[in-house]
Protein backbone atom coordinates (compact mmCIF):
# COMPACT_ATOMS: atom_id res chain seq x y z
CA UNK A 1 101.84 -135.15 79.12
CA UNK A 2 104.99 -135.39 81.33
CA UNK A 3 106.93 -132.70 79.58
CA UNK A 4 104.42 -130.22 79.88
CA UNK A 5 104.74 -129.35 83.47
CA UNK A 6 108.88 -129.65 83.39
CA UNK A 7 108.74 -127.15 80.15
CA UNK A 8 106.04 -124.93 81.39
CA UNK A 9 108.54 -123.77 84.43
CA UNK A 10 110.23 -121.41 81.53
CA UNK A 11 107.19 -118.56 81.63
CA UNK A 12 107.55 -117.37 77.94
CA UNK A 13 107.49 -121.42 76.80
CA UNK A 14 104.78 -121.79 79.08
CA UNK A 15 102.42 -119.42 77.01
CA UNK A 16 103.30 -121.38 73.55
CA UNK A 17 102.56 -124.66 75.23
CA UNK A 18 99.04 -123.46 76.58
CA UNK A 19 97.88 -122.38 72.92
CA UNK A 20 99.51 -125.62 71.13
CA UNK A 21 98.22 -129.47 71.31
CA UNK A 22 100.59 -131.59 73.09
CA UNK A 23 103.16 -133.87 71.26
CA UNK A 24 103.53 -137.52 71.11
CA UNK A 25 106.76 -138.75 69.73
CA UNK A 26 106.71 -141.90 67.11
CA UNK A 27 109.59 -144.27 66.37
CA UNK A 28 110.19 -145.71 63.03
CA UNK A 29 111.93 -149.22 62.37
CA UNK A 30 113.40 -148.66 59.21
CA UNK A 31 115.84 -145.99 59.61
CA UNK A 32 118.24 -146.37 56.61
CA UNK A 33 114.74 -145.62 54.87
CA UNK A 34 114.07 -142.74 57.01
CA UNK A 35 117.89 -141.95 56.28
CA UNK A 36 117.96 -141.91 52.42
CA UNK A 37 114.11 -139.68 52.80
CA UNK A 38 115.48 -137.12 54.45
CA UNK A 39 118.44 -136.61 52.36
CA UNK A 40 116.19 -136.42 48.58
CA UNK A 41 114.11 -133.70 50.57
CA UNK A 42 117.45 -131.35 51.03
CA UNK A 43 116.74 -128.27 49.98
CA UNK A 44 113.38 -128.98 48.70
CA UNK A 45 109.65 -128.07 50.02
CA UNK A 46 107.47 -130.81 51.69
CA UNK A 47 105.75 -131.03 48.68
CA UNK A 48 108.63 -131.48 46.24
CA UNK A 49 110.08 -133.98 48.69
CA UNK A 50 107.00 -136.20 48.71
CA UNK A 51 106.49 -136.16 45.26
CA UNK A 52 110.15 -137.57 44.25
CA UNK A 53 109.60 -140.32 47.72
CA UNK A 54 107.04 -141.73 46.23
CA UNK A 55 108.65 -142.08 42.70
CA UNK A 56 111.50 -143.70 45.16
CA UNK A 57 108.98 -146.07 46.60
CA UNK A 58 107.06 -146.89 43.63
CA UNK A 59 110.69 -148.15 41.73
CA UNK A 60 109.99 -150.73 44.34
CA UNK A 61 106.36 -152.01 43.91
CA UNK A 62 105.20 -149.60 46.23
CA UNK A 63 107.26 -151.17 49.23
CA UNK A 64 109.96 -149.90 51.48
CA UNK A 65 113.27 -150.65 49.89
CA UNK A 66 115.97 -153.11 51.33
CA UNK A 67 119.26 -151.51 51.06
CA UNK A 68 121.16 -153.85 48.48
CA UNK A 69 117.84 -153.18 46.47
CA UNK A 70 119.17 -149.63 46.55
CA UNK A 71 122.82 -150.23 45.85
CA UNK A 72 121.41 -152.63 42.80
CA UNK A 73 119.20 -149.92 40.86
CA UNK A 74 120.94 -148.23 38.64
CA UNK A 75 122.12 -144.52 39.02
CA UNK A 76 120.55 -143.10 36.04
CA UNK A 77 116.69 -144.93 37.29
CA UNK A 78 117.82 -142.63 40.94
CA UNK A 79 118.56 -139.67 38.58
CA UNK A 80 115.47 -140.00 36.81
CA UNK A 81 113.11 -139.40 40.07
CA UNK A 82 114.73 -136.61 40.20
CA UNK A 83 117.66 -136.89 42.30
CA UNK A 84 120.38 -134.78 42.12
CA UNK A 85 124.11 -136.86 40.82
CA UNK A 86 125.30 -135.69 44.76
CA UNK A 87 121.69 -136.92 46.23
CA UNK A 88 122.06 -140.28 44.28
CA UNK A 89 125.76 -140.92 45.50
CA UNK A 90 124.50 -140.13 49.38
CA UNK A 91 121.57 -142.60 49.36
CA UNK A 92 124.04 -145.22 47.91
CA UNK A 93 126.04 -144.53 50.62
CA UNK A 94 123.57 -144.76 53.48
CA UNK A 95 122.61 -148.20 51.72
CA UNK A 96 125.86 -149.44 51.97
CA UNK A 97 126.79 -148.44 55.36
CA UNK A 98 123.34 -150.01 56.13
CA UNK A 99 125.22 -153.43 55.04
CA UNK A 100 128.43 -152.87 56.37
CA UNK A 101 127.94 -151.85 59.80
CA UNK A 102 124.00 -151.95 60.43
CA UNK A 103 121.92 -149.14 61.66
CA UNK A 104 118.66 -150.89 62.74
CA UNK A 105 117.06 -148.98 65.32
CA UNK A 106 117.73 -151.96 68.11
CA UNK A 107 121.43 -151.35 67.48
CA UNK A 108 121.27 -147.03 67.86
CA UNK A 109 118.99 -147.20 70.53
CA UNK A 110 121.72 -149.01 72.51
CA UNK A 111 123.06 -145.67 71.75
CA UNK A 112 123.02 -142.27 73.56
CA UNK A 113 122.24 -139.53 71.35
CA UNK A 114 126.11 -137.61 71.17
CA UNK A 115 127.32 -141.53 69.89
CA UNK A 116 124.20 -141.73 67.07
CA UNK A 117 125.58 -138.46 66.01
CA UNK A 118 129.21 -139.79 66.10
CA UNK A 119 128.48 -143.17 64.01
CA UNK A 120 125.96 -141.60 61.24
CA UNK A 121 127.49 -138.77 60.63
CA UNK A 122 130.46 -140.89 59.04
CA UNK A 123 128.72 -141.77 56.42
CA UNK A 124 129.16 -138.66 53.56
CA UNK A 125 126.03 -136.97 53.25
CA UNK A 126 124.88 -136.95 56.76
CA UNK A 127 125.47 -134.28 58.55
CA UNK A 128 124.95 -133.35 62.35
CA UNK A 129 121.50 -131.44 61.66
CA UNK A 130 120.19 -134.58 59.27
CA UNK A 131 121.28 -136.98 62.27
CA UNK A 132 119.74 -134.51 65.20
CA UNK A 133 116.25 -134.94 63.08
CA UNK A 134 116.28 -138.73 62.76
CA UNK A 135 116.91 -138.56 66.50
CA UNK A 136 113.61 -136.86 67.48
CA UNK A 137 111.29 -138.15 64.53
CA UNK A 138 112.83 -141.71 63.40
CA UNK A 139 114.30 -142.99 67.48
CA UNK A 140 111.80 -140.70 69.26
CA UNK A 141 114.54 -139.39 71.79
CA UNK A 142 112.98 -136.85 74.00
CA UNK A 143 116.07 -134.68 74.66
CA UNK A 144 117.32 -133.68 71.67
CA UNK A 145 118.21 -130.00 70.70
CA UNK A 146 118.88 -128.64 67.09
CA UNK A 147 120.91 -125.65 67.83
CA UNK A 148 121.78 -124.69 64.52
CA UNK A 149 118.10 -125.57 62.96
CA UNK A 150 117.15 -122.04 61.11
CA UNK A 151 113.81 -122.37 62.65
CA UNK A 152 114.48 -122.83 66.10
CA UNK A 153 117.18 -119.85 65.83
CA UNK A 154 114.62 -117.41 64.54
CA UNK A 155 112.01 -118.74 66.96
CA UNK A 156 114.19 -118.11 70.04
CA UNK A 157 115.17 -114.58 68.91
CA UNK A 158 111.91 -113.94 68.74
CA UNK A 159 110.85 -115.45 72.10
CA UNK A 160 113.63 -114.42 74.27
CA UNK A 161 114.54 -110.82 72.36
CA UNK A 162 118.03 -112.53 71.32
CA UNK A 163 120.68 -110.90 70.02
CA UNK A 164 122.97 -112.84 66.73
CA UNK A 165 125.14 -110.61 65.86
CA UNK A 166 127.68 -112.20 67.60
CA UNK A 167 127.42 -115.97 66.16
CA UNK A 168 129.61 -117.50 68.64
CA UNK A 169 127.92 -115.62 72.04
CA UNK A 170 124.64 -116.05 70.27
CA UNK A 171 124.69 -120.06 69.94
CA UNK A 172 125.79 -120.04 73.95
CA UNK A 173 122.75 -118.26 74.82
CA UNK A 174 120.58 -120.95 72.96
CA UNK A 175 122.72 -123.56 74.36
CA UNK A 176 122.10 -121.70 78.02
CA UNK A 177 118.71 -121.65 77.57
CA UNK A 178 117.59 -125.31 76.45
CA UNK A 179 119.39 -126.19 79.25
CA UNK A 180 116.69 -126.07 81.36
CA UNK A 181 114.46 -127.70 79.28
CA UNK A 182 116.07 -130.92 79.44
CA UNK A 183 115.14 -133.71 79.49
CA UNK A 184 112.55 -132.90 77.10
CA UNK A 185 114.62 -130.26 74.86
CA UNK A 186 112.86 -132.38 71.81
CA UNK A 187 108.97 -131.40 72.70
CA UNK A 188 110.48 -127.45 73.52
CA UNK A 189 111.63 -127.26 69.38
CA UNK A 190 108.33 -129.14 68.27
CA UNK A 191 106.59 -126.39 69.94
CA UNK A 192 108.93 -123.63 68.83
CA UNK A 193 108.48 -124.97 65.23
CA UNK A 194 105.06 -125.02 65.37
CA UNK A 195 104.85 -121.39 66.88
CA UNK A 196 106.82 -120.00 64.43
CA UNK A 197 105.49 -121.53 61.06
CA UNK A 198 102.26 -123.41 62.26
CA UNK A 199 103.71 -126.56 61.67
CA UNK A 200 106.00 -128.80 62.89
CA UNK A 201 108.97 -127.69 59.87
CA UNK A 202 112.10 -128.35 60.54
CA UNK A 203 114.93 -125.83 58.14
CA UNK A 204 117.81 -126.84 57.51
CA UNK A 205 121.03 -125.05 58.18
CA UNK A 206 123.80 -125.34 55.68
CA UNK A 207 125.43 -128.79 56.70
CA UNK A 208 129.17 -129.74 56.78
CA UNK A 209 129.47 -132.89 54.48
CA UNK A 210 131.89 -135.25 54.63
């Protein structure tokens, strides 16, 4: 893999990519999907979250949604997977910007990662972190780094003996030190995830909704 080599120049990286299977990244096609998935598993374990996607899916013969499908069911059937009244509202919303403006993957990956961030986090309900993760695991973008992802935080103060008492200093040293990962700051959290918990799990930091 290309990125190994560029990230294995940082020594203490190096050892965590020696011990860990290289990535590939996948891209998905339907990312209002992808979209309204990651915001019913806010706040909620990987198996929690599955469990109320597939209720999703199955209101829908077992098939992938369109979004005026979604913006036709009504709130209490969303409610009754188990969807929170906030939850409901923000899937409805990602549907419906979906149909307004389009977010097809053709049309953000004519996009560089800062203007993704810019366009989806519009829509209320999707916040910078939500938008960061659709950028490595729905577009595939290689160079993307989730500063304020819990995981990655506790990973690094681990790894490099960081100091967060200071928040602001603290978040420049992160900042400083992905740097020279790019461009492959995506494969250096996969790895920093999967160090820290044993699997690839992103954690969400508490998210500015607008």
């Amino acid at each position: 893999m290309q990125y190994v080599k560029h990230l294995s120049k940082d020594k203490r990286l190096k050892k965590l990519i020696e011990i860990i299977t290289p990535y590939q990244l996948k891209k998905k096609k339907n990312i209002c999907t992808y979209l309204c998935a990651s915001i019913m598993s806010q706040q909620l374990s990987t198996k929690v979250a599955d469990v109320i996607y597939k209720r999703f899916i199955s209101l829908y013969n077992g098939k992938e949604p369109t979004p005026k499908q979604i913006i036709d069911t009504p709130f209490e059937q969303l409610r009754g997977i188990g969807l929170s009244n906030a939850k409901v509202n923000y899937v409805k919303n990602v549907a419906q910007f979906e149909i307004d403006f389009g977010m097809d993957s053709k049309k953000l990956q004519k996009m560089d990662n800062e203007e993704v961030i810019i366009y989806l986090t519009q829509i209320k309900g999707v916040g910078r972190w939500t938008t960061e993760m659709l950028l490595m695991f729905a577009l595939g973008r290689e160079d993307v780094f989730a500063v304020d992802d819990l995981g990655i935080q506790n990973a690094m103060i681990s790894l490099y003996k960081l100091d967060n008492s200071d928040k602001k200093k603290f978040k420049e040293d992160l900042l400083n030190i992905s740097q020279k990962w790019s461009p492959y700051r995506t494969y250096a959290c996969l790895h920093l995830w999967r160090w820290k918990d044993n699997t690839p799990a992103p954690k969400r930091p508490k998210e500015k909704i607008k």
